[in-house]
N, C-alpha and C. Protein backbone atom coordinates (compact mmCIF):
# COMPACT_ATOMS: atom_id res chain seq x y z
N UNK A 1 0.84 -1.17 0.00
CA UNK A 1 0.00 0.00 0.00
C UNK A 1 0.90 1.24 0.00
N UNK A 2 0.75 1.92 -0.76
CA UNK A 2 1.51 3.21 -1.09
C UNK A 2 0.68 4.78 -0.70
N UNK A 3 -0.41 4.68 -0.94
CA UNK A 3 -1.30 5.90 -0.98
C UNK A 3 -2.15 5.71 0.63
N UNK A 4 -2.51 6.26 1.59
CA UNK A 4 -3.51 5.46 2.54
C UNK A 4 -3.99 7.67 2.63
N UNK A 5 -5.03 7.43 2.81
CA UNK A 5 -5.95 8.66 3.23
C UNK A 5 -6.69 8.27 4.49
N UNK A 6 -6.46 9.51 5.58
CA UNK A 6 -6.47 9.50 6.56
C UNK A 6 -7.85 10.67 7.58
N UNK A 7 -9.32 10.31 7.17
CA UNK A 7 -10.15 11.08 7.71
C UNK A 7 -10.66 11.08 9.48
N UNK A 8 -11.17 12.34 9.81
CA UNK A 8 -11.90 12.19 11.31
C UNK A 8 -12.11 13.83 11.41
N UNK A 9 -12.62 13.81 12.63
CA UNK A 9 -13.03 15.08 13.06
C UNK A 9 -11.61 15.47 14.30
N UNK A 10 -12.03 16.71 14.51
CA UNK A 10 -10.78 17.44 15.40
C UNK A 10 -10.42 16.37 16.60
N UNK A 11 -9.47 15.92 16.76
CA UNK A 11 -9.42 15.51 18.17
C UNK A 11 -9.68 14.03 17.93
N UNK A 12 -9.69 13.27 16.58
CA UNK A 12 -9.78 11.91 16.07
C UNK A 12 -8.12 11.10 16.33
N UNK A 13 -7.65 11.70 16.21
CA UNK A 13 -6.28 11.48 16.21
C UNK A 13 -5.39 11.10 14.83
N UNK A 14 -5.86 11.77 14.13
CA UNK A 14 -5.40 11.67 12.28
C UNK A 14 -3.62 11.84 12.53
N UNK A 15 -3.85 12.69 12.68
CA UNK A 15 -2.09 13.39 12.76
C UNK A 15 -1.53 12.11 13.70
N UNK A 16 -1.83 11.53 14.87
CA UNK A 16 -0.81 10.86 15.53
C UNK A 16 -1.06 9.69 15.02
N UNK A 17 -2.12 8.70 14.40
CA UNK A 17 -1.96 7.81 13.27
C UNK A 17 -1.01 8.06 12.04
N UNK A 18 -1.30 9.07 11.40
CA UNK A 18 -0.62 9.67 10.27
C UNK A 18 0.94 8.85 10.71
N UNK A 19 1.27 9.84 11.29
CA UNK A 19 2.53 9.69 12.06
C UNK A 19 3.24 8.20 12.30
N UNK A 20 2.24 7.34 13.10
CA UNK A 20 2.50 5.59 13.55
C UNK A 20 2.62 5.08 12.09
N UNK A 21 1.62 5.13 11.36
CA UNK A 21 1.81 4.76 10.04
C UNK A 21 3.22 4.60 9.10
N UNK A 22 3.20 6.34 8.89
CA UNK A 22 4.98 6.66 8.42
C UNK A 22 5.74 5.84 9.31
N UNK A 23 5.63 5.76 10.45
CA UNK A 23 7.28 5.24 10.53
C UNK A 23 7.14 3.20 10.77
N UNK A 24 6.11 3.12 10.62
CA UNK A 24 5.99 1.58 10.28
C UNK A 24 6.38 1.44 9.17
N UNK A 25 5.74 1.94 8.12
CA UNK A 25 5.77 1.68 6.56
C UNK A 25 7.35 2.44 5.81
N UNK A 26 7.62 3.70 6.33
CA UNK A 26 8.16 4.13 5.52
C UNK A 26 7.76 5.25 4.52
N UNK A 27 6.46 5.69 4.48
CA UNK A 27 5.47 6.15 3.78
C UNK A 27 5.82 7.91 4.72
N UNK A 28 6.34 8.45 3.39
CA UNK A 28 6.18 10.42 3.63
C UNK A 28 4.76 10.39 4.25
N UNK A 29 4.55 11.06 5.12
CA UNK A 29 3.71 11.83 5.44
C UNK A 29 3.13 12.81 5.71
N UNK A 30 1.67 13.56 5.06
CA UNK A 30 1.26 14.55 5.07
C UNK A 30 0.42 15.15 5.99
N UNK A 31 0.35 16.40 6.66
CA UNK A 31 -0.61 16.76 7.69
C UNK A 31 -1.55 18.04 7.02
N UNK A 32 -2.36 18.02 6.93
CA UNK A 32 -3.22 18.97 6.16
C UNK A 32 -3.07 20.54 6.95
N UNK A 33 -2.47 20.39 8.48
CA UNK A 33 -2.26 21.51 9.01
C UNK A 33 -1.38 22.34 8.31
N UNK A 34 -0.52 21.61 7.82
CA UNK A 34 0.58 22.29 7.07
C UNK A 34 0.38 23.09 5.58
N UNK A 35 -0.16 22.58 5.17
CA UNK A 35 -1.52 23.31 4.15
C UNK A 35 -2.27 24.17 4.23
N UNK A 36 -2.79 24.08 5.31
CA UNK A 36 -4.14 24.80 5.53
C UNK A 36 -3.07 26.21 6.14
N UNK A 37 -2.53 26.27 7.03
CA UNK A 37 -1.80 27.31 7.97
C UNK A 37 -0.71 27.94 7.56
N UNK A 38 0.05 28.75 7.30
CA UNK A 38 1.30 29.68 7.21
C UNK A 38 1.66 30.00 8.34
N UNK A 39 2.72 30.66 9.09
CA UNK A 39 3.65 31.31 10.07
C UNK A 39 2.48 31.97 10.48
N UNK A 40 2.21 32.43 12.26
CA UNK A 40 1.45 32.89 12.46
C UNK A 40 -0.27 32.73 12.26
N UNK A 41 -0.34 31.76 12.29
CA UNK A 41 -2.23 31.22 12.13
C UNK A 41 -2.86 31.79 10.88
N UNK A 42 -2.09 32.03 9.96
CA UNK A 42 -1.97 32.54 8.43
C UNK A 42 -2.59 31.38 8.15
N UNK A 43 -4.24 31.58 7.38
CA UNK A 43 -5.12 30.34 6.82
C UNK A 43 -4.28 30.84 5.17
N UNK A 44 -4.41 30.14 4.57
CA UNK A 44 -4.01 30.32 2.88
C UNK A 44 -5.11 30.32 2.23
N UNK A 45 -5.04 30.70 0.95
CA UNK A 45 -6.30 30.69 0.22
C UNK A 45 -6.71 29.30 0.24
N UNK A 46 -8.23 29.62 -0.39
CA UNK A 46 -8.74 27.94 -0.56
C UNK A 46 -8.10 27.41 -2.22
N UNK A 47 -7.71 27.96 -3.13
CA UNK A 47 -7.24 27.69 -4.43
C UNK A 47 -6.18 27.29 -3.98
N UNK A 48 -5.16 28.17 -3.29
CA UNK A 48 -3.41 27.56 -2.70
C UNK A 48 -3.18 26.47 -2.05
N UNK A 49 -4.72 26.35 -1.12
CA UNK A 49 -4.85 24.75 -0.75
C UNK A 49 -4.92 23.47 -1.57
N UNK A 50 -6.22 23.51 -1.98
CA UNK A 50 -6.61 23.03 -3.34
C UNK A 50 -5.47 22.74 -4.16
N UNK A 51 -4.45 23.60 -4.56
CA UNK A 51 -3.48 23.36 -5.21
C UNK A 51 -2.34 22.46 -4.68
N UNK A 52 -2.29 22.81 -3.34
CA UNK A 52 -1.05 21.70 -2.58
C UNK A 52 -1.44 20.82 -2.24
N UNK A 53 -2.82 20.54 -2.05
CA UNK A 53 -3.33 18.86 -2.12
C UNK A 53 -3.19 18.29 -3.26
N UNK A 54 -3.56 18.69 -4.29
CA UNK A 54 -2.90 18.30 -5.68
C UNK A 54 -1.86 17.83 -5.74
N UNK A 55 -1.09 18.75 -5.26
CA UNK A 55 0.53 18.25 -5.83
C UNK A 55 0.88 17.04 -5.00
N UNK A 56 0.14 16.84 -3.72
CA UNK A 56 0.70 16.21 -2.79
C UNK A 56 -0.24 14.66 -3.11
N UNK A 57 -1.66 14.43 -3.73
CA UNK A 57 -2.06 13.90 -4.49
C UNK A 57 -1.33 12.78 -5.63
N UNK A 58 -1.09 13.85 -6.15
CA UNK A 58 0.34 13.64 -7.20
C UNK A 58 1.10 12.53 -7.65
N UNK A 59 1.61 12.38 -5.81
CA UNK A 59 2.86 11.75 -5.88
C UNK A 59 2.63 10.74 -5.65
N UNK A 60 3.86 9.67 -5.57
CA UNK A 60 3.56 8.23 -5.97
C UNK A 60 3.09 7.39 -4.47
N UNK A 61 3.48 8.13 -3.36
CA UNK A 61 3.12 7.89 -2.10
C UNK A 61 3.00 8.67 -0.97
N UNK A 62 2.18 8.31 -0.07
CA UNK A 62 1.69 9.04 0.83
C UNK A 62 0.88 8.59 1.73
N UNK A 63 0.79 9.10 3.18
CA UNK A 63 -0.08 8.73 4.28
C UNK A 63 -0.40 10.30 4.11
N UNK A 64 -1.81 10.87 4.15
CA UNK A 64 -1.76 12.01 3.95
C UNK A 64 -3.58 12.16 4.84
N UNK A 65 -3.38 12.57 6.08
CA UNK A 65 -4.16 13.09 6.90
C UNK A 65 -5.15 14.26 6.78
N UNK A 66 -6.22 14.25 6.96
CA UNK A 66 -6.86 15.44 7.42
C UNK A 66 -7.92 15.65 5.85
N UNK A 67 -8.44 16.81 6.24
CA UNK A 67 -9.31 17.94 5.59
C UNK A 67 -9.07 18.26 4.45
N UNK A 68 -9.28 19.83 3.91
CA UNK A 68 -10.16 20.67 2.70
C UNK A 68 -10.92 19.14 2.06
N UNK A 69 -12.29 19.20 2.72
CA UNK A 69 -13.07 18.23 1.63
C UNK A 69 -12.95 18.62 0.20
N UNK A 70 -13.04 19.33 -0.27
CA UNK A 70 -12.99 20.05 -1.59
C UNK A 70 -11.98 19.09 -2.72
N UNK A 71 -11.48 18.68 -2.02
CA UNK A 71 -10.16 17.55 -2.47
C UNK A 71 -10.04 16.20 -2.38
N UNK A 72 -11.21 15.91 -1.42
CA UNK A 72 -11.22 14.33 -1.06
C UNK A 72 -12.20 13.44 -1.90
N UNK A 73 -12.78 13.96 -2.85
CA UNK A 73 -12.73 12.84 -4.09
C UNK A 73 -11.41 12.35 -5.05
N UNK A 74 -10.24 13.12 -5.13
CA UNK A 74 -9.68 13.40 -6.25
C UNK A 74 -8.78 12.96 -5.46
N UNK A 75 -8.52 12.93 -3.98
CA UNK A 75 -7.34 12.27 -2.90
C UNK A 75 -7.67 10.55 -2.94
N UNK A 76 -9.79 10.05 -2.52
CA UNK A 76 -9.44 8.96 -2.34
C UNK A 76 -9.48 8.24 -3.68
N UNK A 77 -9.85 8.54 -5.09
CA UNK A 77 -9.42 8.22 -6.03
C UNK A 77 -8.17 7.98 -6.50
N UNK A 78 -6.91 8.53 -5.65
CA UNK A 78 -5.52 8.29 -5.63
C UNK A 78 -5.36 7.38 -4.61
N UNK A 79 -5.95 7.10 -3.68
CA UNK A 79 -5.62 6.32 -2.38
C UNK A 79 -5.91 5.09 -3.22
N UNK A 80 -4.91 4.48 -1.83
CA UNK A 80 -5.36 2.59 -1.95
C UNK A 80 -6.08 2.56 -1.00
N UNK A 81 -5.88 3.67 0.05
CA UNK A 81 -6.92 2.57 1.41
C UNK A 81 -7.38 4.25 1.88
N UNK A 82 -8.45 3.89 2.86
CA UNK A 82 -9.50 4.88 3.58
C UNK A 82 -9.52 4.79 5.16
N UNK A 83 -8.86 5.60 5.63
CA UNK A 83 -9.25 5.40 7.43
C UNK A 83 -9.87 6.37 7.58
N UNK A 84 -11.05 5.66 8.49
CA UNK A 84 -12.01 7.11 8.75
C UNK A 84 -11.91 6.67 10.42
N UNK A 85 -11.08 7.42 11.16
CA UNK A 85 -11.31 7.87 12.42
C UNK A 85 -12.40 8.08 13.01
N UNK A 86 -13.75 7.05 13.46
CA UNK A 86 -15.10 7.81 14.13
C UNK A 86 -14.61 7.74 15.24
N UNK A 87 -14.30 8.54 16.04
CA UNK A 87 -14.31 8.79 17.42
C UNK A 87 -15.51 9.84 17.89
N UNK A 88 -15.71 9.04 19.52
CA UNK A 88 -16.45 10.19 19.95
C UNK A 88 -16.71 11.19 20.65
N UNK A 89 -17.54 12.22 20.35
CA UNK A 89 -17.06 13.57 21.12
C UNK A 89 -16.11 13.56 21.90
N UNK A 90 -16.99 12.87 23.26
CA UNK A 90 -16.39 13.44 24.10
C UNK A 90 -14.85 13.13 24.45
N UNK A 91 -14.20 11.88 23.96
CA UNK A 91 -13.28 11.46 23.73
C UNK A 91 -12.04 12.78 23.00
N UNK A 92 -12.83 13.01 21.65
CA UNK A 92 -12.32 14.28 21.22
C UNK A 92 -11.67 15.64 21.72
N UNK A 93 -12.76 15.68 22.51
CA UNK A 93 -12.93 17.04 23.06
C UNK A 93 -11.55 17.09 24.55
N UNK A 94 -11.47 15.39 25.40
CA UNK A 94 -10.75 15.56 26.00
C UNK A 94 -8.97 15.39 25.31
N UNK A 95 -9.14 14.74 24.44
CA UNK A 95 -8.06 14.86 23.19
C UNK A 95 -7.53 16.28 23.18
N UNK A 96 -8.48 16.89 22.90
CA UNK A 96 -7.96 19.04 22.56
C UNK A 96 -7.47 19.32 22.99
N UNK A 97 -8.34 18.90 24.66
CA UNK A 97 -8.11 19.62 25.71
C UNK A 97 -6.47 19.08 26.49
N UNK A 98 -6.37 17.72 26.42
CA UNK A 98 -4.70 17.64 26.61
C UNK A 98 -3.64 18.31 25.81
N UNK A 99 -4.44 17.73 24.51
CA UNK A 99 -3.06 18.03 22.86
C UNK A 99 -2.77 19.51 23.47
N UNK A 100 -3.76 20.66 23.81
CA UNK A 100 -3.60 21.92 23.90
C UNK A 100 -2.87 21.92 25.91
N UNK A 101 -2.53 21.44 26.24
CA UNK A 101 -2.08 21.31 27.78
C UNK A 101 -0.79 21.03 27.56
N UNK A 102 -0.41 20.25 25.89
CA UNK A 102 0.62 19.78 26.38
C UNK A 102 1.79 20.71 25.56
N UNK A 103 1.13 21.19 24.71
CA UNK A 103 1.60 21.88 23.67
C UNK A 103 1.67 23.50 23.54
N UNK A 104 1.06 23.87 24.49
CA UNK A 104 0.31 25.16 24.92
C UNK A 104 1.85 26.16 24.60
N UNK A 105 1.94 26.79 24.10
CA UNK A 105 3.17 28.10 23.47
C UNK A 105 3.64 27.27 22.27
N UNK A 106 3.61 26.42 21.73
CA UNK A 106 4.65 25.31 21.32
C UNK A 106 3.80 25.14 19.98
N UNK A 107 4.82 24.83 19.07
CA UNK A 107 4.23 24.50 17.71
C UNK A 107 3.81 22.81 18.19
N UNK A 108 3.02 22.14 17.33
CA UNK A 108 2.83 21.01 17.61
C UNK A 108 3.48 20.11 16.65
N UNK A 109 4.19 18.81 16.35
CA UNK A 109 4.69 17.94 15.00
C UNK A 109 3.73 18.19 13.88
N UNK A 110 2.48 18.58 13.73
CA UNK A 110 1.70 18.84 12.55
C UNK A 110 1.26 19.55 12.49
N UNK A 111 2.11 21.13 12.73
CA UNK A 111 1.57 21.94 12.62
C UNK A 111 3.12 22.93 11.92
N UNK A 112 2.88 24.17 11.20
CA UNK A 112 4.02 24.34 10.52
C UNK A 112 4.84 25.74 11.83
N UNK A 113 5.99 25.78 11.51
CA UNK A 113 6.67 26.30 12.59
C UNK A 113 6.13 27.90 13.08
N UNK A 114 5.73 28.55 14.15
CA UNK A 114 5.18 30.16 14.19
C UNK A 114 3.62 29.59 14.48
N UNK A 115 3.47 28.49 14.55
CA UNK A 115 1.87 28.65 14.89
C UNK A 115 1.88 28.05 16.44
N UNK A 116 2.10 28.41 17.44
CA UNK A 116 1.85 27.81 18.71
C UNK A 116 0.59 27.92 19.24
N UNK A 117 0.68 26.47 20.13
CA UNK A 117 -0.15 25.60 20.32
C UNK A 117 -1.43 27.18 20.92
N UNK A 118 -2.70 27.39 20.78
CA UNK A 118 -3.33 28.31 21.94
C UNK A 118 -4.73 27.46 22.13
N UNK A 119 -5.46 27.64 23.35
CA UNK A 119 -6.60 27.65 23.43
C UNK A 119 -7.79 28.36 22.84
N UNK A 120 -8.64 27.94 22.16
CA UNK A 120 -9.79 28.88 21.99
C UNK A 120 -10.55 28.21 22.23
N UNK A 121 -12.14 28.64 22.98
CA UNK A 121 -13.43 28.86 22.91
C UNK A 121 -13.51 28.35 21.37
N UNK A 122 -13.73 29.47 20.95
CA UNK A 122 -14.53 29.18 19.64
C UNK A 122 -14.01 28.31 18.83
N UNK A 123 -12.83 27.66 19.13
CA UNK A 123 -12.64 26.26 18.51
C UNK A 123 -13.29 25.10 19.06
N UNK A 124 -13.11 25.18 20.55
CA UNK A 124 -14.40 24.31 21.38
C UNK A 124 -15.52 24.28 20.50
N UNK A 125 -16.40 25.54 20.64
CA UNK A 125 -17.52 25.19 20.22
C UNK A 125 -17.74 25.11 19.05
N UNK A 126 -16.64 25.13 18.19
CA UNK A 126 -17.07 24.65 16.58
C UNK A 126 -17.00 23.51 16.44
N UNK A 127 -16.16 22.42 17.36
CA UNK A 127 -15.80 21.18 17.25
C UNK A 127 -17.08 20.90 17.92
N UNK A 128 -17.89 20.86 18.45
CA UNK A 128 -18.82 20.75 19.56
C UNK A 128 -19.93 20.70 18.30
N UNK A 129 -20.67 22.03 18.00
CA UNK A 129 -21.52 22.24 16.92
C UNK A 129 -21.59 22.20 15.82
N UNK A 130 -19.68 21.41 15.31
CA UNK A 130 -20.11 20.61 14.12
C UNK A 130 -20.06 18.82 14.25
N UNK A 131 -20.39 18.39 14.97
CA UNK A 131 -20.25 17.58 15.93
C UNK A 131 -21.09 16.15 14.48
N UNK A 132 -22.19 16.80 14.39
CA UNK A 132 -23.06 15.58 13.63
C UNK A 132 -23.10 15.80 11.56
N UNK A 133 -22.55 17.47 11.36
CA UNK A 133 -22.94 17.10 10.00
C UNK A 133 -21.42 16.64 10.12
N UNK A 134 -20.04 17.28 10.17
CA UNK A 134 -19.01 16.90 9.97
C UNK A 134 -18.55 15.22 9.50
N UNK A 135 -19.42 14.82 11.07
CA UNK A 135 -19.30 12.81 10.78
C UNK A 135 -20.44 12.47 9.88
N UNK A 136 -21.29 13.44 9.69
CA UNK A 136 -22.05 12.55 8.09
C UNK A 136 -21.45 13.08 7.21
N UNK A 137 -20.35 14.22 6.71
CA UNK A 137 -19.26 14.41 5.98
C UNK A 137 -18.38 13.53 5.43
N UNK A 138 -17.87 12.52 6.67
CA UNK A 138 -17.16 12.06 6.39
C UNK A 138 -17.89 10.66 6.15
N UNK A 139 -18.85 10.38 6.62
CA UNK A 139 -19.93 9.21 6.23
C UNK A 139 -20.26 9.16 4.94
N UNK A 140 -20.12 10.10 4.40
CA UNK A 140 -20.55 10.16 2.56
C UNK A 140 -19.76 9.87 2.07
N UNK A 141 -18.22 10.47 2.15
CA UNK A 141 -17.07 9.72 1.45
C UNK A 141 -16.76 8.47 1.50
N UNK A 142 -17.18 8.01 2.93
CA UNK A 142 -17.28 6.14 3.12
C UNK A 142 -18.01 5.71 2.62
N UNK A 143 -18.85 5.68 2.37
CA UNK A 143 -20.12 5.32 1.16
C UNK A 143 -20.04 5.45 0.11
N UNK A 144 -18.85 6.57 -0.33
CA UNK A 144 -18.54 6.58 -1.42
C UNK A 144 -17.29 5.48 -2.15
N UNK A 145 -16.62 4.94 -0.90
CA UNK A 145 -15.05 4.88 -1.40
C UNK A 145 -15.55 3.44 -2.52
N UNK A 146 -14.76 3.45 -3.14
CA UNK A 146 -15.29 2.19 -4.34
C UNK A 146 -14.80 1.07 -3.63
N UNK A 147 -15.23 -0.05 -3.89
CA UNK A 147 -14.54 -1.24 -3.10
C UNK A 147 -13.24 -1.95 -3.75
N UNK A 148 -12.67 -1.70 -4.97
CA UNK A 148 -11.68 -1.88 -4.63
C UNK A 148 -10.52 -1.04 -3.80
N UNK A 149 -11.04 -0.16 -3.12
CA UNK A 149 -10.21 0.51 -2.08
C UNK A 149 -10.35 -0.41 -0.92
N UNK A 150 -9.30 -0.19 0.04
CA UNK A 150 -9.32 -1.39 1.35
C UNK A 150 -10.10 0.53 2.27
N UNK A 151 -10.86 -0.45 2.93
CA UNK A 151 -11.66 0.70 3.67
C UNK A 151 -11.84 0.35 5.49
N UNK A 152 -10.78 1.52 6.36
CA UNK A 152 -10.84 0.78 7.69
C UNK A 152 -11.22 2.13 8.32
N UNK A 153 -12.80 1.50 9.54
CA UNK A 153 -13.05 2.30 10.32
C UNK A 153 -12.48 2.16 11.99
N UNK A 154 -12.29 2.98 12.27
CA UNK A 154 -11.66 2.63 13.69
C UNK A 154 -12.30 3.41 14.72
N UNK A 155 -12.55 3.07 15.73
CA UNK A 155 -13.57 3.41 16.09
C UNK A 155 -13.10 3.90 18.37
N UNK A 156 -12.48 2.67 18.55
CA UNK A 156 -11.79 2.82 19.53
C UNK A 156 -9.98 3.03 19.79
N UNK A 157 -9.55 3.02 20.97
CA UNK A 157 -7.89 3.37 20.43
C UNK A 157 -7.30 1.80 20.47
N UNK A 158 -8.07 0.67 21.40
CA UNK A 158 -7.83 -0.79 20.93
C UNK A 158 -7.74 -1.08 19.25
N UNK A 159 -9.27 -0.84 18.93
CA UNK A 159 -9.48 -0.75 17.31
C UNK A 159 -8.36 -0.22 16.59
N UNK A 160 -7.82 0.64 16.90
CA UNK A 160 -6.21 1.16 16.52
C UNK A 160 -5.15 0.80 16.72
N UNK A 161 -4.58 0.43 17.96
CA UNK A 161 -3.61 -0.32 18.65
C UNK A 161 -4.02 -1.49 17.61
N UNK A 162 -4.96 -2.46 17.23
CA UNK A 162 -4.78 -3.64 16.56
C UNK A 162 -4.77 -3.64 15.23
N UNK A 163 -5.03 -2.18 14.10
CA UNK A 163 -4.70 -1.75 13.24
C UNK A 163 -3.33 -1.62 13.08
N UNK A 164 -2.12 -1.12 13.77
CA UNK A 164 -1.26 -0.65 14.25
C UNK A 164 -0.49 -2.39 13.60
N UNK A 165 -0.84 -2.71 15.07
CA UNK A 165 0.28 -4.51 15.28
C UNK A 165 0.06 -4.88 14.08
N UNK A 166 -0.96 -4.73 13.12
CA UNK A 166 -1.54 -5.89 11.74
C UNK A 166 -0.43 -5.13 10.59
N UNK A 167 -0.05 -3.38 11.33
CA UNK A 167 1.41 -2.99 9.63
C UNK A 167 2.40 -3.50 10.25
N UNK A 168 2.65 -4.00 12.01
CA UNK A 168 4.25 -3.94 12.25
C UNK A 168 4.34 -5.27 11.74
């Protein structure tokens, strides 16, 4: 497997799969934070995005995590395989709330350098109140993925841990 696409909502744990993945396999890996963000919490255009998922698309391999839906037909049509991270809320939410405890001034590994770690509210409650269309977001692309794609939902961090042992 060369291509694997890597979906969930905030606080799914994409990026630290992403991550376990690469260094089992060997497989570059991509974090969509790095895309999405510039120096300083600098969002980029949505075309400049769009465009570096492309390129990153592209290439002949990749574990490539995260977001701009706008791209994730044309990503899992390049993929061999589909992880969709369902985790839940509240699981999530205490996810943030460490990732951001632990990281707090600090850039995070998937995030690009000048953006340190901060708290917000209104990231709470966007993760919060997009809570149900987001996971039927990502429920449509699973429904979508064609079957010759290998398609894995994971659901708990066991469910993962035994995803995990099945690449070492």
């Amino acid at each position: 497997m060369q291509r694997i696409m890597i979906i969930g909502q905030p606080g799914s744990g994409k990026s630290t799969l992403a991550r376990q993945i690469g260094d089992r396999t060997g497989l570059p890996v991509y974090h969509i934070d790095h895309i999405h963000w510039t120096r300083g919490w600098v969002e980029r255009s949505a075309p400049e995005k769009t465009r570096m998922c492309l390129e990153v698309h592209a290439k002949e391999s990749w574990v490539f995590e995260g977001g701009h839906s706008v791209t994730w037909l044309d990503r899992l049509e390049r993929a061999e395989a589909l992880i969709w991270l369902d985790i839940p809320i509240c699981v999530r939410l205490y996810r943030i709330m460490r990732r951001t405890a632990r990281y707090l001034g600090k850039s995070r590994p998937d995030l690009p350098d000048g953006c340190p770690e901060r708290f917000e509210w209104r990231f709470m409650l966007w993760v919060w109140q997009t809570r149900d269309s987001a996971r039927q977001h990502c429920q449509k692309l699973v429904q979508a993925c064609p079957q010759d794609k290998s398609l894995v939902i994971l659901r708990t961090d066991n469910e993962i841990s035994q995803f995990l042992s099945f690449l070492s």
